[in-house]
Protein backbone atom coordinates (compact mmCIF):
# COMPACT_ATOMS: atom_id res chain seq x y z
CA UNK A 1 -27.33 -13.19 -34.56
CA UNK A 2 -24.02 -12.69 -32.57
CA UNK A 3 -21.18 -11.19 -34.79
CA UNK A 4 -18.16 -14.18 -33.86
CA UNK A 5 -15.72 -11.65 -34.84
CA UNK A 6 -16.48 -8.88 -32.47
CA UNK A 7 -17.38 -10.92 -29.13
CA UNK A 8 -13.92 -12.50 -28.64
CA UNK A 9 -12.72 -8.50 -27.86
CA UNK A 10 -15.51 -8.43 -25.77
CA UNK A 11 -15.08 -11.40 -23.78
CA UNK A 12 -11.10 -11.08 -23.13
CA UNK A 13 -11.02 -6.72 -23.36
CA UNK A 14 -8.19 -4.86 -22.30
CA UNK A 15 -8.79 -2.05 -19.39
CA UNK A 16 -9.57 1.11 -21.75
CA UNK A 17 -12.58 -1.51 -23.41
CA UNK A 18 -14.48 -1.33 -19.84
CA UNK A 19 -15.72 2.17 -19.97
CA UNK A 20 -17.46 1.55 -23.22
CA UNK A 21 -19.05 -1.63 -22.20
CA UNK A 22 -20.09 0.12 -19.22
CA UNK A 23 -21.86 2.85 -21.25
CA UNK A 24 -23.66 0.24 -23.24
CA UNK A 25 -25.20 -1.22 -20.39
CA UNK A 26 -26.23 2.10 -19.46
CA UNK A 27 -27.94 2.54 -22.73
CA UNK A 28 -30.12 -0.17 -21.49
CA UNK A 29 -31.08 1.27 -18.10
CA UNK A 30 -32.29 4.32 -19.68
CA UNK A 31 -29.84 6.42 -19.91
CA UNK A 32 -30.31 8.43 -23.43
CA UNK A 33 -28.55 11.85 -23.03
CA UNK A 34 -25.79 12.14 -25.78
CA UNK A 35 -24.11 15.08 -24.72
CA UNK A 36 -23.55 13.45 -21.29
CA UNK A 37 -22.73 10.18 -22.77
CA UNK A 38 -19.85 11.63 -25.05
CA UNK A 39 -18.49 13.47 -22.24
CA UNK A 40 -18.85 10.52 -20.46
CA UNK A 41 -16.95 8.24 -22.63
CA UNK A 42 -14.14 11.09 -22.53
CA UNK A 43 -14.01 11.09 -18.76
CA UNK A 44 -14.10 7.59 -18.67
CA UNK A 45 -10.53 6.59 -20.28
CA UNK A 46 -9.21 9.60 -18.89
CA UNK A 47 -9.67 7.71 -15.77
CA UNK A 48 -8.86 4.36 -17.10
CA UNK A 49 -5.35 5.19 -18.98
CA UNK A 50 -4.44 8.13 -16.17
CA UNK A 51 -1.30 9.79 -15.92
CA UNK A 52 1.56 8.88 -12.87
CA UNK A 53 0.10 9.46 -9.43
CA UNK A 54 2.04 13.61 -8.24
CA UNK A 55 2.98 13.48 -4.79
CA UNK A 56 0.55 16.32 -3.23
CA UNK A 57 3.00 18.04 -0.47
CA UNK A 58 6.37 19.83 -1.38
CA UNK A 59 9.34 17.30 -0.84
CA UNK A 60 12.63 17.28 -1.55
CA UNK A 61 14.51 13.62 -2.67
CA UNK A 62 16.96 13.34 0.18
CA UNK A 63 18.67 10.04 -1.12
CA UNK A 64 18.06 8.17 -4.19
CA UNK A 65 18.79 4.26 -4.13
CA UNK A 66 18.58 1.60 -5.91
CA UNK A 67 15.13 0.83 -4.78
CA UNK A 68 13.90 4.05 -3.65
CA UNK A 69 13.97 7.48 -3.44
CA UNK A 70 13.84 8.85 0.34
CA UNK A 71 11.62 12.33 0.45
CA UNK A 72 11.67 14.31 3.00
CA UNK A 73 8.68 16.44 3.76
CA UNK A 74 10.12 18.74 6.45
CA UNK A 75 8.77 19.35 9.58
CA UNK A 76 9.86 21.85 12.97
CA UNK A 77 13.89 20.50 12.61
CA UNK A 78 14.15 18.96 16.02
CA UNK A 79 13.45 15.15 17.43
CA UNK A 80 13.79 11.88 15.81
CA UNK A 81 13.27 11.77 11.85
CA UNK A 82 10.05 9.47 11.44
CA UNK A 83 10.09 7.15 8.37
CA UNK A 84 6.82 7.07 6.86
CA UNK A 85 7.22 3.38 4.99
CA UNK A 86 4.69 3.25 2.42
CA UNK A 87 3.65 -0.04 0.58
CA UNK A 88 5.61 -1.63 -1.58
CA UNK A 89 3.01 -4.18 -3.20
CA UNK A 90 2.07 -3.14 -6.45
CA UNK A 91 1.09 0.72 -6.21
CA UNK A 92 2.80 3.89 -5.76
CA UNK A 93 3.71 5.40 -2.54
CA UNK A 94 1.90 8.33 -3.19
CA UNK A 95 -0.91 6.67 -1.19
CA UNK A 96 0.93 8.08 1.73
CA UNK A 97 0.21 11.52 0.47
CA UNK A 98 -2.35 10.66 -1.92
CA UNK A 99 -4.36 14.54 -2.31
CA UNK A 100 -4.34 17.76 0.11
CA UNK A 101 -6.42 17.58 2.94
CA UNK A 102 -6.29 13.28 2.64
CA UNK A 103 -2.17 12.51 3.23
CA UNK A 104 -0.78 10.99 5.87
CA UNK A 105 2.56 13.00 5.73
CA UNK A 106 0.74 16.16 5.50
CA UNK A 107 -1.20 15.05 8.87
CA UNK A 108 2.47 14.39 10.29
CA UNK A 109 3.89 17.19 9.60
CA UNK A 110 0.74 19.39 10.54
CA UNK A 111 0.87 17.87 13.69
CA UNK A 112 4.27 19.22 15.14
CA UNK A 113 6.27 16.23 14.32
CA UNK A 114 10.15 16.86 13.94
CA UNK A 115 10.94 15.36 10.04
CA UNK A 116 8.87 13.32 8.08
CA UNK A 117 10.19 11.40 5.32
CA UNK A 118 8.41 8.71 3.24
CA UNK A 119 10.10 5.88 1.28
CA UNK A 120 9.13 6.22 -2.37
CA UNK A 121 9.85 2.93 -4.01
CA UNK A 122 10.33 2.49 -7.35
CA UNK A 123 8.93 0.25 -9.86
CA UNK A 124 11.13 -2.60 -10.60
CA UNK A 125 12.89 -2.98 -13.64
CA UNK A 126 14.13 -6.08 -15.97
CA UNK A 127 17.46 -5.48 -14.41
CA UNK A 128 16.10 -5.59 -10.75
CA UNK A 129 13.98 -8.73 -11.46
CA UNK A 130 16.77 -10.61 -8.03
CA UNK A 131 16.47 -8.02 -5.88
CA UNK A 132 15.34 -9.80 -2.45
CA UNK A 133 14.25 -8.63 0.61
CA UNK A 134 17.59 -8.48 2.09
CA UNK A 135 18.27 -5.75 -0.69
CA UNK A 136 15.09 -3.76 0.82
CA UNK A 137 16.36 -4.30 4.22
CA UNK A 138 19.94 -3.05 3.25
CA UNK A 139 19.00 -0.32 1.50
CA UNK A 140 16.65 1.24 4.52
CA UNK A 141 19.14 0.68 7.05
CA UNK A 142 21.13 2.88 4.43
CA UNK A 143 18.50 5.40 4.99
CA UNK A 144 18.49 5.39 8.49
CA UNK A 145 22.52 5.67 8.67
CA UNK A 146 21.73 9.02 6.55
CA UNK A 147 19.71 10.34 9.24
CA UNK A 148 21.46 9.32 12.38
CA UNK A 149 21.16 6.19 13.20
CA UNK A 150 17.96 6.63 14.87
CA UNK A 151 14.68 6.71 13.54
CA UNK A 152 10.71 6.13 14.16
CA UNK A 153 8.63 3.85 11.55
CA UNK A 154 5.72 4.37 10.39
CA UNK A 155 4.76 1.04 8.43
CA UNK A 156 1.72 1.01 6.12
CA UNK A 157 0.74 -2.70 5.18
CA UNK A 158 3.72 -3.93 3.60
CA UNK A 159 5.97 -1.66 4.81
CA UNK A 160 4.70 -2.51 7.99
CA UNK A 161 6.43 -5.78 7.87
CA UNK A 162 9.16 -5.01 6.21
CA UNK A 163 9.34 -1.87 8.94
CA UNK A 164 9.00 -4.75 11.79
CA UNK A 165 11.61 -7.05 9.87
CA UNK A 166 14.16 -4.02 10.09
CA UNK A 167 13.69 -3.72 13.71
CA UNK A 168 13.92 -6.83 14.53
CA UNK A 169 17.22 -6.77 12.78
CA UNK A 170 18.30 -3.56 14.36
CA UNK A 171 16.25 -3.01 17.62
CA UNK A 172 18.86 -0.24 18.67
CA UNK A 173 18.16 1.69 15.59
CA UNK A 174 14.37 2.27 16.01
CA UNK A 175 12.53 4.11 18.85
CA UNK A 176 9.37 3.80 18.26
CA UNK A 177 7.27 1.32 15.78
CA UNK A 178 3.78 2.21 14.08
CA UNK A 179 1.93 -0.98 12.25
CA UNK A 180 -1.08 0.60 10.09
CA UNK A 181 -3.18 -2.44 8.22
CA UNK A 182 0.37 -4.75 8.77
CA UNK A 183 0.16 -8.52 8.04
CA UNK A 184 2.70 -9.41 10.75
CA UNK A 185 1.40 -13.20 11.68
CA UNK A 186 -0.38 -13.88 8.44
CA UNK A 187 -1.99 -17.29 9.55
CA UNK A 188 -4.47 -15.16 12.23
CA UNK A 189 -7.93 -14.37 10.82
CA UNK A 190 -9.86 -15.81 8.17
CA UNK A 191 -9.37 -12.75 5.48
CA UNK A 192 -8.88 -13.60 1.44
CA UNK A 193 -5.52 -12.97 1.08
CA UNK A 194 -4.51 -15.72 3.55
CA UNK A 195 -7.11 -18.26 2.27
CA UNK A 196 -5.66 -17.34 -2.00
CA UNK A 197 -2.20 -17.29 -0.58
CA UNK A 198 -2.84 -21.16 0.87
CA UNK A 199 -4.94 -22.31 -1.22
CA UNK A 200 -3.07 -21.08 -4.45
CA UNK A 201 0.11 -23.29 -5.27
CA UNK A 202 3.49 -21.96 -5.52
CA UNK A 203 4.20 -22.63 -8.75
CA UNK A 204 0.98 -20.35 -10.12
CA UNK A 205 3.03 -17.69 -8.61
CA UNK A 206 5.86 -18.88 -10.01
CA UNK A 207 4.67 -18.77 -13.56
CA UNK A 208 3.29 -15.44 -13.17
CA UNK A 209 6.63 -14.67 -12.68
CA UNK A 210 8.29 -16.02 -15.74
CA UNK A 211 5.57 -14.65 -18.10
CA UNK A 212 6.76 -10.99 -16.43
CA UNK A 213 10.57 -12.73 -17.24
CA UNK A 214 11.44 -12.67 -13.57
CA UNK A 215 8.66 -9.39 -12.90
CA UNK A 216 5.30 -10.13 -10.98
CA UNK A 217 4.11 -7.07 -13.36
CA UNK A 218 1.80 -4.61 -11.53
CA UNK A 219 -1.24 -5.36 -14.37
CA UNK A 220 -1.10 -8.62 -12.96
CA UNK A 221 -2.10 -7.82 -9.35
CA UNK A 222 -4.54 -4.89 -10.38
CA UNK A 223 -6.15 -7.57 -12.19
CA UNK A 224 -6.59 -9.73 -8.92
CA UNK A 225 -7.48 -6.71 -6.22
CA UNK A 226 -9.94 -5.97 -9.06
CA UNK A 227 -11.45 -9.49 -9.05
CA UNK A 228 -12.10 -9.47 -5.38
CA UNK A 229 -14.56 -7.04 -5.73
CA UNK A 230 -15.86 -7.25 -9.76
CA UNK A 231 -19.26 -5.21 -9.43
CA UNK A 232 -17.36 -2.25 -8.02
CA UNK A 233 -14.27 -2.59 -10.28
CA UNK A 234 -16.09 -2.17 -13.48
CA UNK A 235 -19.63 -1.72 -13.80
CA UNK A 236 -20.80 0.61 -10.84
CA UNK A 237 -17.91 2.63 -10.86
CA UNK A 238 -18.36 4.35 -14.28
CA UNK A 239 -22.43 3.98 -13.43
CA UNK A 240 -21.00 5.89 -10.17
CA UNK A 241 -18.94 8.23 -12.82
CA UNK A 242 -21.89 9.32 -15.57
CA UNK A 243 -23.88 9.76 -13.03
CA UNK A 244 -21.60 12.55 -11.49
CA UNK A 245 -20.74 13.48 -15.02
CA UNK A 246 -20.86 17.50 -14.07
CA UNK A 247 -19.43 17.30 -10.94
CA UNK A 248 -16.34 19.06 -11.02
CA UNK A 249 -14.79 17.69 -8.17
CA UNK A 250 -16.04 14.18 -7.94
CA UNK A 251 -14.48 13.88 -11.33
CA UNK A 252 -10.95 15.26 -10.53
CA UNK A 253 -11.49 12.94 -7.01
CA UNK A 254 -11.83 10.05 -9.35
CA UNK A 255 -8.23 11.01 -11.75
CA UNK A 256 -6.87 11.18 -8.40
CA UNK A 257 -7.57 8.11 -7.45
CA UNK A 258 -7.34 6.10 -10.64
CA UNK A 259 -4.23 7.66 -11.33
CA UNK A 260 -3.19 6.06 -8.24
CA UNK A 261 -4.96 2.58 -8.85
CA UNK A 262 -4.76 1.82 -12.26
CA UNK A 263 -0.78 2.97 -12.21
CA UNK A 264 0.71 -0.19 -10.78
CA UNK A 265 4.11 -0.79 -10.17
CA UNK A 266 6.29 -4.20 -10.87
CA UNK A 267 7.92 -5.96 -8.54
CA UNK A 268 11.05 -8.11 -8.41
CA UNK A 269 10.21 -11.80 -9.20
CA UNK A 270 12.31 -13.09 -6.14
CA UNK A 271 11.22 -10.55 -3.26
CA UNK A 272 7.57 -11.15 -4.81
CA UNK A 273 8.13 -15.14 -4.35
CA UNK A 274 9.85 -15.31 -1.08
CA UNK A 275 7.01 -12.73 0.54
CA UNK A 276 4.31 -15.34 -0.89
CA UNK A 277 6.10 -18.67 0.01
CA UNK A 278 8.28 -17.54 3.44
CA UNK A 279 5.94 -15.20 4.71
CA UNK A 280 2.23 -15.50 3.87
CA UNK A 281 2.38 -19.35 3.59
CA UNK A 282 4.93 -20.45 5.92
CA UNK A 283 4.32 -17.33 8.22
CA UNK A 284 8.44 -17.73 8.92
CA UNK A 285 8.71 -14.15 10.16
CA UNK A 286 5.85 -14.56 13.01
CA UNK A 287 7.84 -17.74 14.24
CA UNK A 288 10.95 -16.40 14.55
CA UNK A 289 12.45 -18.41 11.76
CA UNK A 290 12.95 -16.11 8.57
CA UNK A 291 16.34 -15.20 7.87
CA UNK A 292 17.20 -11.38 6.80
CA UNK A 293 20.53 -10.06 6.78
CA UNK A 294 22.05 -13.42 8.06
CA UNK A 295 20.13 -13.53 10.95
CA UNK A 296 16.99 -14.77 12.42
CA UNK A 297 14.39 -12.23 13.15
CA UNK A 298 12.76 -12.49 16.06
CA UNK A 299 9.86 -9.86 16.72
CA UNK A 300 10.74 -10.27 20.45
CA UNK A 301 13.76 -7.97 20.24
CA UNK A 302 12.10 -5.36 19.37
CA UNK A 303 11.24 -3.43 22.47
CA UNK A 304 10.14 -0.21 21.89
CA UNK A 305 6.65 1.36 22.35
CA UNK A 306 4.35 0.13 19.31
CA UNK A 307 1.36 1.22 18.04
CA UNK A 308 -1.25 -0.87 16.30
CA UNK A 309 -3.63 0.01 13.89
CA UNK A 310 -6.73 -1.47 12.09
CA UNK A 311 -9.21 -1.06 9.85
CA UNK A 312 -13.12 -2.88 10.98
CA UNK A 313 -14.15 -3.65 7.38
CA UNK A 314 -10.27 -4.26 6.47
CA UNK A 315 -10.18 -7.35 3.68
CA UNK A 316 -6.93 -7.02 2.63
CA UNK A 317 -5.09 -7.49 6.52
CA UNK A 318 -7.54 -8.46 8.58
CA UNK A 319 -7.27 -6.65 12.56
CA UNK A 320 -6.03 -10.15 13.80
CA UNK A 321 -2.86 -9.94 11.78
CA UNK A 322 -2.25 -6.71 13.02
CA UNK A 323 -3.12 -7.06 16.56
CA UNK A 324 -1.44 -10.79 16.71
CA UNK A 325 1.72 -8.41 17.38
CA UNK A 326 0.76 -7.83 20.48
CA UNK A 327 1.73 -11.08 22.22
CA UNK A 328 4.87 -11.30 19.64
CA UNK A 329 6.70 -8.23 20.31
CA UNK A 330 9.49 -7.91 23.29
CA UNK A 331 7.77 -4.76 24.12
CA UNK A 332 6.33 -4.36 27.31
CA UNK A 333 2.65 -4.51 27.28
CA UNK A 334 2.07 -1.35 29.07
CA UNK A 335 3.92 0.14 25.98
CA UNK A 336 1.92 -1.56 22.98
CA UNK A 337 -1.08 0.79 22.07
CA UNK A 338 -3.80 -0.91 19.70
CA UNK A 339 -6.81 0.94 17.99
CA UNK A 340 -9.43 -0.34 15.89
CA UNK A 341 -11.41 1.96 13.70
CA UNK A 342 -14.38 2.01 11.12
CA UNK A 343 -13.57 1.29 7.26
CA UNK A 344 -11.47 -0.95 5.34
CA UNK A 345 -7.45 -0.63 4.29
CA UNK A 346 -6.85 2.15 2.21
CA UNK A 347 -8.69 4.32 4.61
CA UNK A 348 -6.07 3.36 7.10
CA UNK A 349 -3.79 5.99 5.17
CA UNK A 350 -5.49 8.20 3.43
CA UNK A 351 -9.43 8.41 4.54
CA UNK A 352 -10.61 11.85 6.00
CA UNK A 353 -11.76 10.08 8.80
CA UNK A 354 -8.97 8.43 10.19
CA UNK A 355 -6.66 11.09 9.07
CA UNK A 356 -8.94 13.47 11.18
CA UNK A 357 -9.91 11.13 14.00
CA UNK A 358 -7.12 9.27 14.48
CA UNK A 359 -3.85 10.00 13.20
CA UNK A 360 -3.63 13.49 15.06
CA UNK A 361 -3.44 11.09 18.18
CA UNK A 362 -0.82 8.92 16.89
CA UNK A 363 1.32 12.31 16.07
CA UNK A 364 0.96 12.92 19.99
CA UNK A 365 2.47 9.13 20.99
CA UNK A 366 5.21 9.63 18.15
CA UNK A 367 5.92 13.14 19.49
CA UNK A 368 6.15 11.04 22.89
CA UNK A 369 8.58 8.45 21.51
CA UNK A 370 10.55 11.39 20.67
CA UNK A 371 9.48 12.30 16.84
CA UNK A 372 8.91 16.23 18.49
């Protein structure tokens, strides 16, 4: 007989209840060793309940705004500073120098480049709940001021558009553009964040918003990502775990990454809202019409070299929103490089392979642009 009291918890559990269900079901497959299985349970919420994501290369905070801090990674002292722009949609930046051996920067700088910074944005607060994308915008032109007045981006997904946004606002500022896994015209393709971000009203965002009192709260959007992909959210990762359970370094791979992933960070209700409604479901920015700064953006004054980047398997921006830049941009085709390459989007940024395979060769056209 089922116990009514007990299978409500069950039914509507909080994140740290998953590793025990997961255990249980184990049970049932057969697996009976209890000294594993305690140890398991133990690794299990450490990964669950993690601490905050450590940035793995030495940095120094170079500027520290309203909505970011600005690190600066170092590099040999001479040519343009490059911007690494990390994402700003719900996790930490560390994903742009997520462990040694698999960060971006690290690549960067390994590779010759002059200075590499990264934008490390913060999570947003009650009292940043109207911050708007014009704040963003300000506040990295800011950044570039601080460095010269000349930069090169490197935009990861979301700070891919807002990287493209700031250059179409302020061509003469940026000489060279980089657009890793970047939804720049987010009608192209058939992926399933266009078809939720159409097929979802408005106002289901907008409530969202007003139960976070003018947040979209990070647990929120974990708990969507994680729905796209329910098997490997739950169950067969902590199969994936005990099964592991005394390897050393898979284990510290997995605190890594879940320190990372189950970390989110909040965003301000009204930049959250006007990316969904002006951007993903009007697609204003890839037809010239959104507004930013007080002026229309048009991606055809930006005309410096650009290089585009995605992932095969990517679900999250699929390669026709990246490569849909192509025929947007006021750059000359000759000067518009596009690569597509195995694995989905997080790999973009911080998967040995690309970071082995491919990055190295985007440090040589940024060192070309002038970033050397």
């Amino acid at each position: 007989m089922t116990d009514k009291t007990t299978s409500p918890k069950i039914e509507h559990s909080v994140p740290w209840f998953w590793p025990m269900a997961a255990w249980m079901e184990m049970e049932d497959a057969g697996f009976k060793a209890l000294e594993d299985s305690l140890r398991y349970i133990g690794e299990a919420v450490a990964i669950t309940r993690p601490p905050e994501p450590k940035w793995a290369t030495k940095n120094d905070i170079v500027l520290d705004l309203d909505t970011m801090r600005l690190r600066d990674f170092g590099g040999s002292g001479t040519g343009l500073p490059v911007i690494v722009d990390a994402p700003f949609a719900g996790h930490s930046s560390t994903i742009a120098d997520y462990d040694v051996g698999q960060s971006l920067v690290e690549t960067l700088v390994g590779c010759g480049l002059g200075r590499v910074l990264c934008t490390d944005w913060k999570t947003a607060t009650p009292e940043m709940r109207d911050f708007d994308i014009d704040k963003y915008l300000a506040e990295i032109n800011v950044a570039v001021d601080d460095l010269g007045g000349k930069v090169i981006l490197v935009g990861l997904c979301q700070g891919g558009w807002m990287s493209a946004m700031y250059a179409a606002r302020f061509p003469e500022k940026v000489a060279g553009l980089v657009l890793a896994g970047s939804p720049i015209d987010t009608d192209a393709g058939d992926g399933p964040i266009r078809n939720m971000a159409h097929e979802i009203p408005l106002s289901v965002y907008e409530d969202m918003v007003k139960a976070g009192k003018g947040r979209m709260l990070g647990q929120f959007m974990l708990t969507g990502w994680k729905n796209m992909h329910p098997d490997k959210q739950y169950l067969n990762k902590f199969i994936d775990l005990y099964t592991h359970i005394e390897d050393e370094d898979y284990l510290e791979r997995s605190e890594t990454f879940e320190s990372w992933y189950e970390r989110p960070l909040d965003l301000p209700g009204r930049y959250y809202l006007q990316a969904i409604e002006l951007l993903f479901k009007k697609n204003l920015f890839a037809k010239g019409e959104f507004i930013g700064l007080g002026r229309k953006l048009d991606l055809g004054a930006i005309t410096c070299p650009a290089f585009l980047l995605a992932g095969e398997s990517d679900d999250i921006t699929t390669q026709e929103q990246v490569f849909a830049a192509r025929g947007l941009l006021g750059t000359p085709d000759a000067q518009i490089t596009q690569k597509l390459v195995p694995g989905g989007h997080i790999g973009l940024f911080m998967g040995r392979r690309t970071l082995t395979d491919t990055w190295p060769g985007i440090a040589e056209w940024i060192a070309a642009t002038g970033g050397r």
